[in-house]
Protein backbone atom coordinates (compact mmCIF):
# COMPACT_ATOMS: atom_id res chain seq x y z
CA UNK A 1 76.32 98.63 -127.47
CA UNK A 2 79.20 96.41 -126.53
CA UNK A 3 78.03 97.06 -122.51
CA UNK A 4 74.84 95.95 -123.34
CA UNK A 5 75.78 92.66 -125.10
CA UNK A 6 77.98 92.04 -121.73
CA UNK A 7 75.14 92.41 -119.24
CA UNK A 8 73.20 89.09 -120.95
CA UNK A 9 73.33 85.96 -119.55
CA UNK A 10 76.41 84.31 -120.28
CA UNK A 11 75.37 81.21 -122.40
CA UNK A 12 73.50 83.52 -124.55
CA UNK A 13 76.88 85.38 -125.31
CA UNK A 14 78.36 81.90 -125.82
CA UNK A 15 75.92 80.99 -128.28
CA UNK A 16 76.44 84.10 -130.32
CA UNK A 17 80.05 83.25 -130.84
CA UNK A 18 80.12 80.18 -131.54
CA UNK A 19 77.63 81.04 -134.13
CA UNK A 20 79.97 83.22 -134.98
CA UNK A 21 82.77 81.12 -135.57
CA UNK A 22 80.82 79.00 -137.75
CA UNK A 23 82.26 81.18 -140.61
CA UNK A 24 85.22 79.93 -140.38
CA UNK A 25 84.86 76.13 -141.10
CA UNK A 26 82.70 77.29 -143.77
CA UNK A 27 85.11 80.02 -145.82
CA UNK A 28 87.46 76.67 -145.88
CA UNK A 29 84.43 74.26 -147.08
CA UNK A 30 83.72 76.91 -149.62
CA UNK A 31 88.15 77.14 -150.11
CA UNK A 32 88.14 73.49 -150.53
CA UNK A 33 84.82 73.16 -152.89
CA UNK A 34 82.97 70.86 -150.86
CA UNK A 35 79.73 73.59 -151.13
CA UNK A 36 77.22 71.14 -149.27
CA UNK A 37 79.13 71.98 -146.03
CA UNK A 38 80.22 75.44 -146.36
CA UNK A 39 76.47 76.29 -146.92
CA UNK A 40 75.51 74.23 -143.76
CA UNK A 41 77.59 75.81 -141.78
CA UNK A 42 76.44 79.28 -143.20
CA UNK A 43 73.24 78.94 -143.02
CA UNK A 44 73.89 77.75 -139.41
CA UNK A 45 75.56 80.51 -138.57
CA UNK A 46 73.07 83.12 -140.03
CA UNK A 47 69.89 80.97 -138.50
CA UNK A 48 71.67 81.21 -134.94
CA UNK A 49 72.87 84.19 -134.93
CA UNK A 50 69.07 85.03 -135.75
CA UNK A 51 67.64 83.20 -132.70
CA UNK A 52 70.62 84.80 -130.55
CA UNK A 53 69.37 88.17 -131.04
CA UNK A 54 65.65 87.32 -130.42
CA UNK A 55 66.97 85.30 -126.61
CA UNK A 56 69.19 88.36 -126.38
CA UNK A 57 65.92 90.91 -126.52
CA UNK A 58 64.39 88.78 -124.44
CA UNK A 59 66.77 88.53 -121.76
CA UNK A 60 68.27 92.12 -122.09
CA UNK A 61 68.40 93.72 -118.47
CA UNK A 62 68.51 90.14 -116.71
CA UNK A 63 69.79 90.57 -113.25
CA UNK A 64 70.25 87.33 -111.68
CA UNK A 65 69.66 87.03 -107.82
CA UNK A 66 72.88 85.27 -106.86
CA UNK A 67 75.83 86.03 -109.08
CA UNK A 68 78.05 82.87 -107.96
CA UNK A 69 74.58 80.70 -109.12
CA UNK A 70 74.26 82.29 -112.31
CA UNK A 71 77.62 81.66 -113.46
CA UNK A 72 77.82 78.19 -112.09
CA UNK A 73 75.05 77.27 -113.81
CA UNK A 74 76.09 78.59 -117.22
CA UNK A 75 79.36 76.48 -116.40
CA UNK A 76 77.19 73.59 -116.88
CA UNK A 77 74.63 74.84 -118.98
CA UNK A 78 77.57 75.72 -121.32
CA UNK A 79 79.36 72.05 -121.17
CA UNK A 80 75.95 69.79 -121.52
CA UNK A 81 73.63 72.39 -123.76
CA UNK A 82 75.73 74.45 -126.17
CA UNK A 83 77.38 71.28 -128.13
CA UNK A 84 73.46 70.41 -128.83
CA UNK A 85 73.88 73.57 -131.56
CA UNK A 86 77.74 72.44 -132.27
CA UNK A 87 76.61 69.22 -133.28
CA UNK A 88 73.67 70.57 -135.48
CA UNK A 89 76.03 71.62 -138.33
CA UNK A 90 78.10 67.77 -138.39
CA UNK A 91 75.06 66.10 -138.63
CA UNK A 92 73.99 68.41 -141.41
CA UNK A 93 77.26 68.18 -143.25
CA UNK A 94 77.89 64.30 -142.31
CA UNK A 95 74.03 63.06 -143.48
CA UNK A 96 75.85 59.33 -142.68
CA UNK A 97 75.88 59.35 -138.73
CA UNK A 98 73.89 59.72 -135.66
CA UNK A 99 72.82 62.85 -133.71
CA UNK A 100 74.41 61.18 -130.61
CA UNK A 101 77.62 60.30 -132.51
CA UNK A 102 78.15 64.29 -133.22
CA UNK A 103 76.91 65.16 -129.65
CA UNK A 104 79.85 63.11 -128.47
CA UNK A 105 81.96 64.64 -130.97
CA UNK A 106 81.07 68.16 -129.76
CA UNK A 107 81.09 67.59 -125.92
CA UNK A 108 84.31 66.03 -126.25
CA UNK A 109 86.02 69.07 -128.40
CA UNK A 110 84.22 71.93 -126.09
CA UNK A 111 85.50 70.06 -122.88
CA UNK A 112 89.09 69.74 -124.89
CA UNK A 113 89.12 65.80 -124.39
CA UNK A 114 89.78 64.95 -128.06
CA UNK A 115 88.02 61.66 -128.22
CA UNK A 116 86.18 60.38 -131.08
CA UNK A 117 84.41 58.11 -132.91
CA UNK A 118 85.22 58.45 -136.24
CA UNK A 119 88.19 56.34 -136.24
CA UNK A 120 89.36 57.20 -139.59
CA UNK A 121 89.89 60.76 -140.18
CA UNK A 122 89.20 60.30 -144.12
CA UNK A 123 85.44 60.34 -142.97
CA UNK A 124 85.19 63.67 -141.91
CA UNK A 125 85.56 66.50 -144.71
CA UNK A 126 88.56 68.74 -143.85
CA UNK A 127 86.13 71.37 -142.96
CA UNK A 128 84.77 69.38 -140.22
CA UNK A 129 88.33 68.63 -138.65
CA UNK A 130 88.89 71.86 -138.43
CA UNK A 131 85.55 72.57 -136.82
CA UNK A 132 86.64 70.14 -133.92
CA UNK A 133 90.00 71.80 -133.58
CA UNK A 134 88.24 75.26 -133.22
CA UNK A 135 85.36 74.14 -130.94
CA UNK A 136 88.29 72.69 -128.62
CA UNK A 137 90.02 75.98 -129.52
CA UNK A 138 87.24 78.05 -127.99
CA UNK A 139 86.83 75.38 -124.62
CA UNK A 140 90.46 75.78 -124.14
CA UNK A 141 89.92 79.59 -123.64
CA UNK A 142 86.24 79.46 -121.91
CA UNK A 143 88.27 77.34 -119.39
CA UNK A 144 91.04 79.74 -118.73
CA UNK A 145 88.55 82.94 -118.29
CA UNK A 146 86.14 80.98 -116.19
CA UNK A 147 89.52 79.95 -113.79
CA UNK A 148 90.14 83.15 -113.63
CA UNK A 149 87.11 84.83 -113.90
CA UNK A 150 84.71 83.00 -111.87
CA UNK A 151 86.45 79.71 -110.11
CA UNK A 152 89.51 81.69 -108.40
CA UNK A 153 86.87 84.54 -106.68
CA UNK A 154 84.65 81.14 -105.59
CA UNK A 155 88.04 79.38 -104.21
CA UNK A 156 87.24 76.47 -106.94
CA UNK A 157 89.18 74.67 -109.66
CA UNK A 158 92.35 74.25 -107.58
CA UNK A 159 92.46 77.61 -106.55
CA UNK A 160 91.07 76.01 -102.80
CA UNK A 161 94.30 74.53 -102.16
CA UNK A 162 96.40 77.82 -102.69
CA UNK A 163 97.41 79.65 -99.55
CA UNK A 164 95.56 82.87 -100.21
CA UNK A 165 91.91 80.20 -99.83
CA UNK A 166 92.78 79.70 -96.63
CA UNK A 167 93.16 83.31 -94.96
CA UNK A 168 90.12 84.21 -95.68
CA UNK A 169 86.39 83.14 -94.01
CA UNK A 170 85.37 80.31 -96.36
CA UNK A 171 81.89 80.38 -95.16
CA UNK A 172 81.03 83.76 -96.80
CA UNK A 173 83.20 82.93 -100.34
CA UNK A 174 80.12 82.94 -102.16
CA UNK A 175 78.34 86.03 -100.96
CA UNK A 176 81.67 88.18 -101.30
CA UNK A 177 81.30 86.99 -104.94
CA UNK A 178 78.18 88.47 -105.31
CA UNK A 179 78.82 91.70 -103.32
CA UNK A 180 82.45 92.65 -103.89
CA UNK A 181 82.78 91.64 -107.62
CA UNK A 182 80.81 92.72 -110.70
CA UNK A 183 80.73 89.05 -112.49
CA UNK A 184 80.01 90.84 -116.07
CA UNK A 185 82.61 93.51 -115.65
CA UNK A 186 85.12 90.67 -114.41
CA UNK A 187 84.64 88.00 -116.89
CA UNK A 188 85.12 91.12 -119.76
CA UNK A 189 88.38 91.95 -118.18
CA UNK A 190 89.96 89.26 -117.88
CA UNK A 191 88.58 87.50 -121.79
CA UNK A 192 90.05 91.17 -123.38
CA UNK A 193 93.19 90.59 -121.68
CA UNK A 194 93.62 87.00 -122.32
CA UNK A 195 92.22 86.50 -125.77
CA UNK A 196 95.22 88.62 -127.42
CA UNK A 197 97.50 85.98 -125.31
CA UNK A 198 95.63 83.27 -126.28
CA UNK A 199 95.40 84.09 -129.98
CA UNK A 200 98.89 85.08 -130.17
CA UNK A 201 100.19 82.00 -128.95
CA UNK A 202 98.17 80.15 -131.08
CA UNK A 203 99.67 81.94 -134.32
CA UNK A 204 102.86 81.17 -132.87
CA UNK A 205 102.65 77.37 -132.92
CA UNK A 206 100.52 77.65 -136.23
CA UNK A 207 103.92 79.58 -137.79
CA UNK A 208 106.45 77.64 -136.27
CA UNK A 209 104.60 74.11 -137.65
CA UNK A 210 104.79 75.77 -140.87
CA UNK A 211 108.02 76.37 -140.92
CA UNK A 212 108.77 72.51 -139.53
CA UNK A 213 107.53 71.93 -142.81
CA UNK A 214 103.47 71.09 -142.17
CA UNK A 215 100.53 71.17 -144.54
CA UNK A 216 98.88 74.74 -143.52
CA UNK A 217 95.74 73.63 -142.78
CA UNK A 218 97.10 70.32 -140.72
CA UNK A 219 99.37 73.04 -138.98
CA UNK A 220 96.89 75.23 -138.11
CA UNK A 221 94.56 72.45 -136.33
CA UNK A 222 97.73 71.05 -134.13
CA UNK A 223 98.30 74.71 -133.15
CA UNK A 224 94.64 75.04 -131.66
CA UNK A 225 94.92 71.49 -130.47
CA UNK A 226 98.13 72.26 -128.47
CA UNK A 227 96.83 75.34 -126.92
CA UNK A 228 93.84 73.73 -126.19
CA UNK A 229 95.21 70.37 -125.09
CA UNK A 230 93.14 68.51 -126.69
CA UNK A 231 94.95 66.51 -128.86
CA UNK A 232 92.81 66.52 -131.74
CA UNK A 233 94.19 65.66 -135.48
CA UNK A 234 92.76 65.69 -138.87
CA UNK A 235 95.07 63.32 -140.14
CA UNK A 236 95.57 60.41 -137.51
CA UNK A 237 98.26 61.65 -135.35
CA UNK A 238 101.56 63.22 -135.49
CA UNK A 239 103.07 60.56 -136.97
CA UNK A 240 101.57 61.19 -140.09
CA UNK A 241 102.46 64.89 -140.60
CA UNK A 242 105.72 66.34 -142.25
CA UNK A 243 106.92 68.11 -139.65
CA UNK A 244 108.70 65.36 -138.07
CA UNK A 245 110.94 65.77 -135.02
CA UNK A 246 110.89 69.68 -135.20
CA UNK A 247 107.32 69.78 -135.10
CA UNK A 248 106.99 67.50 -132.37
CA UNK A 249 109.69 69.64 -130.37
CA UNK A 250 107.25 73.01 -130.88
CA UNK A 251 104.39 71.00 -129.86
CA UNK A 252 106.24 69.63 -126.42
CA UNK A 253 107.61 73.11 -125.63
CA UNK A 254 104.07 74.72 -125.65
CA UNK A 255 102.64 71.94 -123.66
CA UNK A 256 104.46 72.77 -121.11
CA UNK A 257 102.10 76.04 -121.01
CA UNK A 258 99.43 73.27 -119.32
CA UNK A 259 101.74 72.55 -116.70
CA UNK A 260 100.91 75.88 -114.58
CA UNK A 261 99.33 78.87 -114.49
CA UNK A 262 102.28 80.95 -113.98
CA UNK A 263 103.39 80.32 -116.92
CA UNK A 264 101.10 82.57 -118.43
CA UNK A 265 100.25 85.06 -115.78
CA UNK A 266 103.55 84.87 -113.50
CA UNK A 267 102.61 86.38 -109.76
CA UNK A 268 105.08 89.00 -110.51
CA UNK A 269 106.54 90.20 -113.25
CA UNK A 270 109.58 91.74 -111.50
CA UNK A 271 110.43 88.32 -110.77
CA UNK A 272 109.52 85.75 -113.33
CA UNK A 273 112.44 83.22 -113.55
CA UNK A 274 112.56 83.47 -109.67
CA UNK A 275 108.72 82.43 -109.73
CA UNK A 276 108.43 80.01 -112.06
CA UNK A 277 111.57 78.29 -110.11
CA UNK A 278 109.72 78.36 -106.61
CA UNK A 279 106.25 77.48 -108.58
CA UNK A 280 105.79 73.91 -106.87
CA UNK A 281 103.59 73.01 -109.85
CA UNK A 282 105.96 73.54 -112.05
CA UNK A 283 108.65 71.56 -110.15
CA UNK A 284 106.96 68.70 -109.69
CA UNK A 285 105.94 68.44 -113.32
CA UNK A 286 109.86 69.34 -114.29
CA UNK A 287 110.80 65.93 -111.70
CA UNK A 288 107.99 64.13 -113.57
CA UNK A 289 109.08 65.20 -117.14
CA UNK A 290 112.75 64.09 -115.86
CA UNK A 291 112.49 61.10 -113.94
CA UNK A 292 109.73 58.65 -115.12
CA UNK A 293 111.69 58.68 -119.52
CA UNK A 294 115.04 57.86 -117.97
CA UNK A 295 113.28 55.27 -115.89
CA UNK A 296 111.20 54.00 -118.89
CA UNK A 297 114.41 54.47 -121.02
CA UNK A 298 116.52 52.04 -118.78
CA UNK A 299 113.57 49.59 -118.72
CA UNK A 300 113.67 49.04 -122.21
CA UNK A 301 117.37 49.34 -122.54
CA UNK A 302 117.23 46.52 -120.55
CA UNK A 303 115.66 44.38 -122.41
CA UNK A 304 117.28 46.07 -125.64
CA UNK A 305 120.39 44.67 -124.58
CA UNK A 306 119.05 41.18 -124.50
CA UNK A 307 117.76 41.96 -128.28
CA UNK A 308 121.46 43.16 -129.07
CA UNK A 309 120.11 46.29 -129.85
CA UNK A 310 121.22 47.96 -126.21
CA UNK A 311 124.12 49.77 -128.43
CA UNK A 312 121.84 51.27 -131.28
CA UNK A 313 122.74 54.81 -130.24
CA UNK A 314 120.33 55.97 -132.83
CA UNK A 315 117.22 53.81 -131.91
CA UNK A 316 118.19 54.61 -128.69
CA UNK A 317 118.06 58.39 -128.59
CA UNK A 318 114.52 57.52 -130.73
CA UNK A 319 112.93 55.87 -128.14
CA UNK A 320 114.19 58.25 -124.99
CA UNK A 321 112.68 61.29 -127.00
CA UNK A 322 109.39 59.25 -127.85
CA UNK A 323 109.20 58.19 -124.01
CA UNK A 324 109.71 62.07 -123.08
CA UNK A 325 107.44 62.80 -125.53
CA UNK A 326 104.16 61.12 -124.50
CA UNK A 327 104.77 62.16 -120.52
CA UNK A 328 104.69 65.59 -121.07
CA UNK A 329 101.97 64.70 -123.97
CA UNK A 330 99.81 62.60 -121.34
CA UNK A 331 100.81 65.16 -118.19
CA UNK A 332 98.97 68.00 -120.09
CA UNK A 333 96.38 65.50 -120.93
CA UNK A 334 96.32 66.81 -124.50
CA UNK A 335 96.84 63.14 -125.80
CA UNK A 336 99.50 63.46 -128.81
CA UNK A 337 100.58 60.21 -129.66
CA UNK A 338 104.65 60.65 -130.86
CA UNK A 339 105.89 59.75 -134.58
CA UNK A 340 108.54 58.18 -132.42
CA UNK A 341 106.12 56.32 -129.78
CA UNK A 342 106.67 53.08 -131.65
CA UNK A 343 110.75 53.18 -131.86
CA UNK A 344 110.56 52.41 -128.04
CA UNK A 345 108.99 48.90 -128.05
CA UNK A 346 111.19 48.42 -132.01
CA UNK A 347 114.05 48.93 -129.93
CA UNK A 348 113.52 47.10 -127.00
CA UNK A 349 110.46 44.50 -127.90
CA UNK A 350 108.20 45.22 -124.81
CA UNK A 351 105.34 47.61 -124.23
CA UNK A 352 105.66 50.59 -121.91
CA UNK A 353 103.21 50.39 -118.94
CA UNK A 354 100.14 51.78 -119.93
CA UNK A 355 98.71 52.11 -116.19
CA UNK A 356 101.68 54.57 -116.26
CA UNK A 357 100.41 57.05 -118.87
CA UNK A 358 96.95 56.79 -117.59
CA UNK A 359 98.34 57.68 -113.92
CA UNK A 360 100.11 60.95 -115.52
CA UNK A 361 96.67 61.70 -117.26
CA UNK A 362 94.51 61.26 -114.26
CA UNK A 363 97.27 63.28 -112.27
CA UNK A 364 96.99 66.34 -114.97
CA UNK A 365 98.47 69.74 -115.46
CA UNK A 366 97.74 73.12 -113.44
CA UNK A 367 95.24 74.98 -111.87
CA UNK A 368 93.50 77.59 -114.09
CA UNK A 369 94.78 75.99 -117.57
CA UNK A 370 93.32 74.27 -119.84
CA UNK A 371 94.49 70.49 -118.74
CA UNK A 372 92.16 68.43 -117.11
CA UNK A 373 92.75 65.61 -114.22
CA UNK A 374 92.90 65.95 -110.57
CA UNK A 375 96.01 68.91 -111.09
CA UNK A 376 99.17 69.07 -109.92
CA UNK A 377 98.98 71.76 -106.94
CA UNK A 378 96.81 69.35 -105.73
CA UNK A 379 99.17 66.30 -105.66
CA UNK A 380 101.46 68.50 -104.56
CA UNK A 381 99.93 69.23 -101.26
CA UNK A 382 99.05 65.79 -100.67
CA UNK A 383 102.93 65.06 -101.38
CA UNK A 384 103.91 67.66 -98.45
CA UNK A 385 101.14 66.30 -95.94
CA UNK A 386 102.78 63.14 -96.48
CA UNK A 387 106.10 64.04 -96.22
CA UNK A 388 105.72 66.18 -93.07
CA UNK A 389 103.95 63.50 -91.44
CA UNK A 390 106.44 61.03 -91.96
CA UNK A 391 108.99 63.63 -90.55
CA UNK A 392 106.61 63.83 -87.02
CA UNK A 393 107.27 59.87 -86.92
CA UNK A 394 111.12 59.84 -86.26
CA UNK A 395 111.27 63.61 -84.95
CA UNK A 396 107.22 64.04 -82.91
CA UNK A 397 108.28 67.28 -81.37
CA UNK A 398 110.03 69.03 -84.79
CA UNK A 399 108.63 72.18 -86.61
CA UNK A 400 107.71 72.50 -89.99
CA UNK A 401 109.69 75.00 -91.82
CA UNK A 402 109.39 76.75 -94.72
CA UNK A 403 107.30 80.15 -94.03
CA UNK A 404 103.54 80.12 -93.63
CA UNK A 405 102.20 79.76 -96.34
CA UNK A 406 103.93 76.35 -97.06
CA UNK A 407 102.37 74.61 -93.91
CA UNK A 408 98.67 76.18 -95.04
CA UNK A 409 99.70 73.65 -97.86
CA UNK A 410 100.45 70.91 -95.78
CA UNK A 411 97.55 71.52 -93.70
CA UNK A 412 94.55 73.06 -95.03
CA UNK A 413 95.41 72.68 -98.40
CA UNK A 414 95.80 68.96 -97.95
CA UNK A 415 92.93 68.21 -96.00
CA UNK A 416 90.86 70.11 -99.33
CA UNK A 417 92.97 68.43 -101.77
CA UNK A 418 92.80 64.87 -100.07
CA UNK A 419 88.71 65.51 -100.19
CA UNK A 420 88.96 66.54 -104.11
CA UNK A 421 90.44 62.69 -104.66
CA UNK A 422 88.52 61.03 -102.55
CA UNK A 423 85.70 62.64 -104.47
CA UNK A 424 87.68 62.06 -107.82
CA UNK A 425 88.35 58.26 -106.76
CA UNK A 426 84.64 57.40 -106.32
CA UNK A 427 83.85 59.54 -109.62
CA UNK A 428 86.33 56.86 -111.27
CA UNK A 429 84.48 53.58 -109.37
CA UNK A 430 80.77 54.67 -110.25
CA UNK A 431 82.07 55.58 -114.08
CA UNK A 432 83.69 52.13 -114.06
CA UNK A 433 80.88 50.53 -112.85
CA UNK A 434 78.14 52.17 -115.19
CA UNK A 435 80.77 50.96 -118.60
CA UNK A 436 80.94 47.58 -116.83
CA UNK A 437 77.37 47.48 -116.79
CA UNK A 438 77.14 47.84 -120.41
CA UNK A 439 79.21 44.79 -121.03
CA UNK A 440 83.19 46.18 -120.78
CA UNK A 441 85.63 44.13 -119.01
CA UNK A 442 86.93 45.48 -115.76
CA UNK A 443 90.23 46.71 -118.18
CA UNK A 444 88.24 48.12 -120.78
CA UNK A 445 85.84 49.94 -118.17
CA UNK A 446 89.01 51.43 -116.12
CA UNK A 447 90.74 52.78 -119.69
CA UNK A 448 87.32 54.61 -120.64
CA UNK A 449 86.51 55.81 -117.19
CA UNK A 450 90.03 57.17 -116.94
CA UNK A 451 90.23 59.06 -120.54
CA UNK A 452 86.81 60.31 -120.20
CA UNK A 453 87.27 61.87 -116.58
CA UNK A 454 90.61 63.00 -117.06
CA UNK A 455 89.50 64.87 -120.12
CA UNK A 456 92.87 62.43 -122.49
CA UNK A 457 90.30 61.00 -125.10
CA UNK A 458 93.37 59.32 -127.11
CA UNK A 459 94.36 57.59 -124.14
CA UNK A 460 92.22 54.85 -125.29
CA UNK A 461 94.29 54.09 -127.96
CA UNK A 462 97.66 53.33 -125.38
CA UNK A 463 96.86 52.44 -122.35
CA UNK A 464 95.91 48.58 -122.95
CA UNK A 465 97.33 45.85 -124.22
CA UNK A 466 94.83 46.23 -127.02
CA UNK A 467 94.03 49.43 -128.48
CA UNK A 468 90.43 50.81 -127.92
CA UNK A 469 88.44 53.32 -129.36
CA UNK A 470 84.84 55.14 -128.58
CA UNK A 471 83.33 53.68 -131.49
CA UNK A 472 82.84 50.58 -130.28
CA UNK A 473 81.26 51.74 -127.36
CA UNK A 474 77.15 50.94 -127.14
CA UNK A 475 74.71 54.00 -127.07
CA UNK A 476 74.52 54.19 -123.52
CA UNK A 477 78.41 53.88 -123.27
CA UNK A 478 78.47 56.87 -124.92
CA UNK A 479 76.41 58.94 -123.23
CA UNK A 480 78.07 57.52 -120.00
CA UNK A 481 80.84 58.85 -121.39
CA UNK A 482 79.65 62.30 -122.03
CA UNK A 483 78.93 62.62 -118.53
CA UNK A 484 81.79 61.92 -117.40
CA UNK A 485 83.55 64.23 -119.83
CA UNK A 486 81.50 67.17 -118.21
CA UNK A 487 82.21 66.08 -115.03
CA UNK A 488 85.49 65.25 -115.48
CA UNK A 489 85.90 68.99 -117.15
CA UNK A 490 83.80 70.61 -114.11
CA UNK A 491 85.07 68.53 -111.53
CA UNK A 492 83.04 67.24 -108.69
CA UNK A 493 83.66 70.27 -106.50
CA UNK A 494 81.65 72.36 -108.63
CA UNK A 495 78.65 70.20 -108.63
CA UNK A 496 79.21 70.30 -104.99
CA UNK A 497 79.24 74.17 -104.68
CA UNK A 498 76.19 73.96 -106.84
CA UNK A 499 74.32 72.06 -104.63
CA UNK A 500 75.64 74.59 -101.37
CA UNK A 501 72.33 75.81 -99.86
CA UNK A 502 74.36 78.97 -99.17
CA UNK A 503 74.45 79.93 -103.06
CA UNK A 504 70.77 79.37 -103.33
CA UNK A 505 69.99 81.83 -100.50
CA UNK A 506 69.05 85.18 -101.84
């Protein structure tokens, strides 16, 4: 039975859980009382779970032509059609706001952006929060089986700029997908050996926010949100919860799950501190994590001293743990604003760039997780190019060390990853220019376009000198931003691949 259910198309198995998973918002409606929305989403389970099984006879024994096609299509299929059912039940439960408003709401939870437009969280019933947390929950995963799955076979998602892209004959990627792999049989394997991971991890966070001292259900939507990366809260931020500082120290550690893919799946497991060491990802973000808080931290010590407050040791170590805080926060591009995020301009009385956080978001986490932005592999090779070419201009006949695979990095992998931000940086202009067109400042348009295409929807909220937020966006800023969500959660080369004649050949 389970085979058969595996050989359908894959959005129709996508429907089916999250129809599925409907249950779950609405055992806690029905926990909490509020019986309007428990039976919503009930019923909304049951009635789609119904029309699941009638597309699943229907499609049962689908063999699609061209593998790599089929799946890249459900990719978008899955990011642009399935939150038209997630949004069904809000609108249902809500009976106060638009079908576009919970559209937005759903495409930014499945693509694990976080951004909203309910601005106060007393809106939403607690059943609905949680419903955001788990569609975010479930996008998270999706992402990491799909990277794994689907992108790394195509030599997509980041995986292009990896060493092992380069050996082989990039002109046939997509037909050894469809001949050497069994997509259905792949995309199994790797979901039943990840989910356990995933879920484990999850419960993990969930217990230790407990512990911290945070409301269950409060705890329990952080933990999905931190997995996820999406930042989402039910109750405004961190810095209204009771965990406090221990909280906030569970949440950074398993952030730093975003910042590469070894971290979960280490190359070899003979050898895991020695990989996660040479793991340039990983490095990089470790330099980033490092370097740019002390530098913020003597900025505003700086002008704390001018205050008198330079020698408040305790206001101090406030502010440098606030500053560390929201980099690793805005690196992952999961968005957590810090209890502590407002000790740093108390302290010192001056703002911390925002340009800077929305650099970090736009630069991202790792390949095959479930941060979005341009990723860090990526910057990374563009970081050696550079380097190694301004080694050739005061030594023009040296060698470049460091084993093969390292200059495939500086060479192939850079020319690929230079192309990915070109392609990112003229993303960025034409989202720019479609918000200024609906009547956003050149500020304004630059803060959205960056959130929404870097997948950090509370980035809004910090990056200008006045905070922002989706709501006051127009209709069509909106849905401009929902496209730029998906592509910012797709990226640009897979609407390239898409569009390769080579997949469409039969």
């Amino acid at each position: 039975m389970f085979a058969r259910i595996f050989q359908l198309p894959l959005i129709v198995i996508l429907i089916g859980i999250c129809s599925i998973s409907m249950i779950l918002p609405a055992v806690d409606a029905y926990l909490a009382r509020d019986l309007h929305v428990a039976r919503t989403f009930f019923y909304g389970s049951i009635l789609f779970l119904f029309l699941t099984s009638m597309v699943a006879v229907a499609t049962q024994g689908y063999e699609p032509r061209s593998a790599a096609r089929s799946h890249l299509i459900a990719l978008v299929a899955t990011f642009a059609g399935l939150p038209l059912i997630l949004a069904i039940p809000v609108v249902e439960s809500l009976r106060n706001t638009t079908y576009l408003n919970a559209y937005f709401e759903m495409v930014s939870s499945l693509t694990t952006t976080g951004a909203t437009v309910f601005d106060d969280p007393d809106r939403l019933p607690r059943a609905l929060h949680l419903w955001r947390a788990e569609v975010a929950w479930l996008g998270g995963f999706f992402m990491w089986v799909t990277a794994f799955a689907i992108l790394q076979p195509m030599r997509l998602g980041g995986f292009e700029v990896t060493p092992e892209a380069h050996r082989q004959n990039q002109g046939k990627r997509f037909t050894q997908f469809d001949r050497e792999i069994d997509p259905s049989r792949r995309l199994v394997r790797v979901a039943s050996t990840m989910f356990p991971l995933y879920l484990a991890l999850t419960s993990i966070i969930w217990m230790l926010l407990v512990f911290a001292g945070e409301n269950a259900h409060v705890a329990l939507i952080h933990a999905m949100s931190t997995i996820s990366t999406s930042g989402i809260s039910s109750i405004g931020g961190l810095a209204n919860g009771q965990s406090g500082f221990v909280g906030e120290l569970v949440i950074f550690a398993f952030l730093a799950l975003a910042l590469s893919r070894r971290t979960i799946l280490p190359a070899d497991n003979r050898h895991i501190v020695l990989g996660l060491r040479r793991d340039p990802e990983l490095r990089m973000a470790v330099v980033l994590i490092i370097v740019l808080p002390l530098l913020f931290f003597v900025r505003h010590w700086i002008a704390a001293i001018e205050v008198h407050e330079g020698e408040n040791v305790i206001a101090a170590l406030r502010a440098l743990w606030g500053t560390a805080f929201e980099v690793m926060s805005f690196l992952t591009t999961s968005g957590f604003i810090s209890a502590f995020w407002g000790d740093v301009r108390a302290w010192s009385g001056i703002e911390t760039p925002g340009i800077a956080l929305m650099a970090l978001a736009i630069m991202g986490g790792g390949v095959a997780t479930t941060a979005g932005g341009i990723k860090l592999l990526r910057v990374y090779a563009l970081y050696k190019h550079g380097a190694r070419e301004m080694q050739r201009l005061v030594y023009p006949s040296s060698v470049g060390g460091a084993g093969a695979d390292a200059r495939l990095i500086r060479r192939d992998g850079a020319i690929v990853a230079w192309l990915f931000f070109m392609l990112s940086a003229l993303s960025l202009a034409a989202v720019m220019m479609a918000f200024s067109m609906t009547g956003l400042d050149f500020e304004a348009s630059m803060i959205f376009a960056s959130a929404s295409l870097s997948t950090t929807g509370p980035l809004v909220a910090v990056a200008g000198e006045v905070p922002l937020a989706f709501s006051d966006l127009s209709s069509i800023g909106k849905l401009i931003a929902i496209g730029a969500m998906i592509l910012g959660r797709l990226e640009t080369l897979v609407i390239i691949a898409l569009l390769n004649p080579a997949i469409w050949r039969s």
